[in-house]
Protein backbone atom coordinates (compact mmCIF):
# COMPACT_ATOMS: atom_id res chain seq x y z
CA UNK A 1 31.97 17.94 -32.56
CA UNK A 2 32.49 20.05 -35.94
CA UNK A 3 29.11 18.90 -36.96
CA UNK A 4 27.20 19.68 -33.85
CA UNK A 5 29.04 23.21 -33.72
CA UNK A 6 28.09 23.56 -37.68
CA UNK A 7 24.65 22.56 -36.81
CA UNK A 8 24.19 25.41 -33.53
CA UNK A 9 25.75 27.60 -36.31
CA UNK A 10 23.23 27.40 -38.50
CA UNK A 11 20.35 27.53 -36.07
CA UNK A 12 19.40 23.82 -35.75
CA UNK A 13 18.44 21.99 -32.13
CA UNK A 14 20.88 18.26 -31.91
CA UNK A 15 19.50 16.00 -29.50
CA UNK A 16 21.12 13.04 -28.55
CA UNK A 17 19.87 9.34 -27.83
CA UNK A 18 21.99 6.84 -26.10
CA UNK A 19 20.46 3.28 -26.06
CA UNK A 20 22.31 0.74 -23.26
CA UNK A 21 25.36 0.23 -21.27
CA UNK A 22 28.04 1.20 -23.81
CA UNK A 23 27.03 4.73 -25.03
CA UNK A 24 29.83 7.76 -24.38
CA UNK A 25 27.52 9.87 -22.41
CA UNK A 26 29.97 12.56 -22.09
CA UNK A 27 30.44 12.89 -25.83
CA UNK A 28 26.94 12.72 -26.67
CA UNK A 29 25.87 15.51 -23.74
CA UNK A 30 28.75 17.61 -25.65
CA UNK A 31 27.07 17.25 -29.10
CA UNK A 32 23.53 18.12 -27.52
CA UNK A 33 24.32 20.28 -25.35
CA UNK A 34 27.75 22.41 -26.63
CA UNK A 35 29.32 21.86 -23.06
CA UNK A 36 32.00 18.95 -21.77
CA UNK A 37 30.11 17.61 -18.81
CA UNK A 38 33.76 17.07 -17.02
CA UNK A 39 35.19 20.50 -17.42
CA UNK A 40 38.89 20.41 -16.44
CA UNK A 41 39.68 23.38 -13.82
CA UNK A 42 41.86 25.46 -16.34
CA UNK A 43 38.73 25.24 -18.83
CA UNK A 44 34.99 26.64 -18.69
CA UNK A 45 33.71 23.13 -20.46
CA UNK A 46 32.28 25.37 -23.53
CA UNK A 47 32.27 24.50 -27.25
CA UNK A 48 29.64 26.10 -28.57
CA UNK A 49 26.55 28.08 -28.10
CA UNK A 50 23.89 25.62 -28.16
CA UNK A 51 20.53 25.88 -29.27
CA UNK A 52 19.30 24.26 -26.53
CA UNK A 53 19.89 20.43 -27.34
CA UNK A 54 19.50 17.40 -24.98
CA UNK A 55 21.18 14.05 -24.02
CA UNK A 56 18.56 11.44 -23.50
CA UNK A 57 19.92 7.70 -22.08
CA UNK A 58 17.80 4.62 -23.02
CA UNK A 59 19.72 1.80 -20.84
CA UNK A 60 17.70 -0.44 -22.76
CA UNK A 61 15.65 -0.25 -26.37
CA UNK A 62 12.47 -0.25 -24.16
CA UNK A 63 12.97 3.01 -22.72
CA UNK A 64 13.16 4.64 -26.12
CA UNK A 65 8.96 4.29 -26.00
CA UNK A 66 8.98 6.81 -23.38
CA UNK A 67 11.83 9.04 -24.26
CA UNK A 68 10.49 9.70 -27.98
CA UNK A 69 6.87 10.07 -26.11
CA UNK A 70 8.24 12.83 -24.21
CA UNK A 71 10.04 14.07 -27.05
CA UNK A 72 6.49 14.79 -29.39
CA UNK A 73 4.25 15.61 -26.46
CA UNK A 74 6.97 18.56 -25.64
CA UNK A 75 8.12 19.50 -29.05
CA UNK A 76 4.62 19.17 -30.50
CA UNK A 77 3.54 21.38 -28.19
CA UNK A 78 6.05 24.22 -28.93
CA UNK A 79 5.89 23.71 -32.74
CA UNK A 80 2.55 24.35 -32.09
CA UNK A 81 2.69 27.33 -30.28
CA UNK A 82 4.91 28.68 -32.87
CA UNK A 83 2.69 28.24 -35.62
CA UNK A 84 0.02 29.81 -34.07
CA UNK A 85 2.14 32.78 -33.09
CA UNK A 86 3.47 33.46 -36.50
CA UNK A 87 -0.41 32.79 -38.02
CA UNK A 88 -1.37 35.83 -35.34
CA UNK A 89 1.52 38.06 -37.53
CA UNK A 90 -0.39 37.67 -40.88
């Protein structure tokens, strides 16, 4: 979790992929995301300001196909957007 925190520190988006049965969704959400998924009542389930990370579960190595298709179609798109935002500044 120091790492993830360090990372949201320092301005930088974590995602997360899980691929099958075994993964620890709950700790990977946390690194993504900067929030426990299973709050405990006493707690708010926050440990860090995230920069607005995901989890994404592959239950098997096929699903990775879509999930990183997904991934470039939305994140190319904003990148994108970005650039041609900044190019309107100049």
């Amino acid at each position: 979790m120091y790492f993830a925190q360090q990372a949201a520190d320092n301005n930088v988006t974590v995602y997360t992929i899980g691929i099958g049965a075994g993964v620890n969704i709950e700790l990977l959400t946390a690194i993504a995301t900067g929030t426990d998924p299973n709050p405990k009542s006493d707690d708010d389930g926050f440990y860090f300001e995230s920069r607005g990370g995901e989890f994404y579960h592959a239950v098997q190595p096929d699903d990775l196909d879509a999930i990183l298709r997904t991934f470039y179609q939305t994140y190319t798109f904003v990148l994108w957007v970005n650039e041609r935002e900044q190019r309107k500044h100049m």
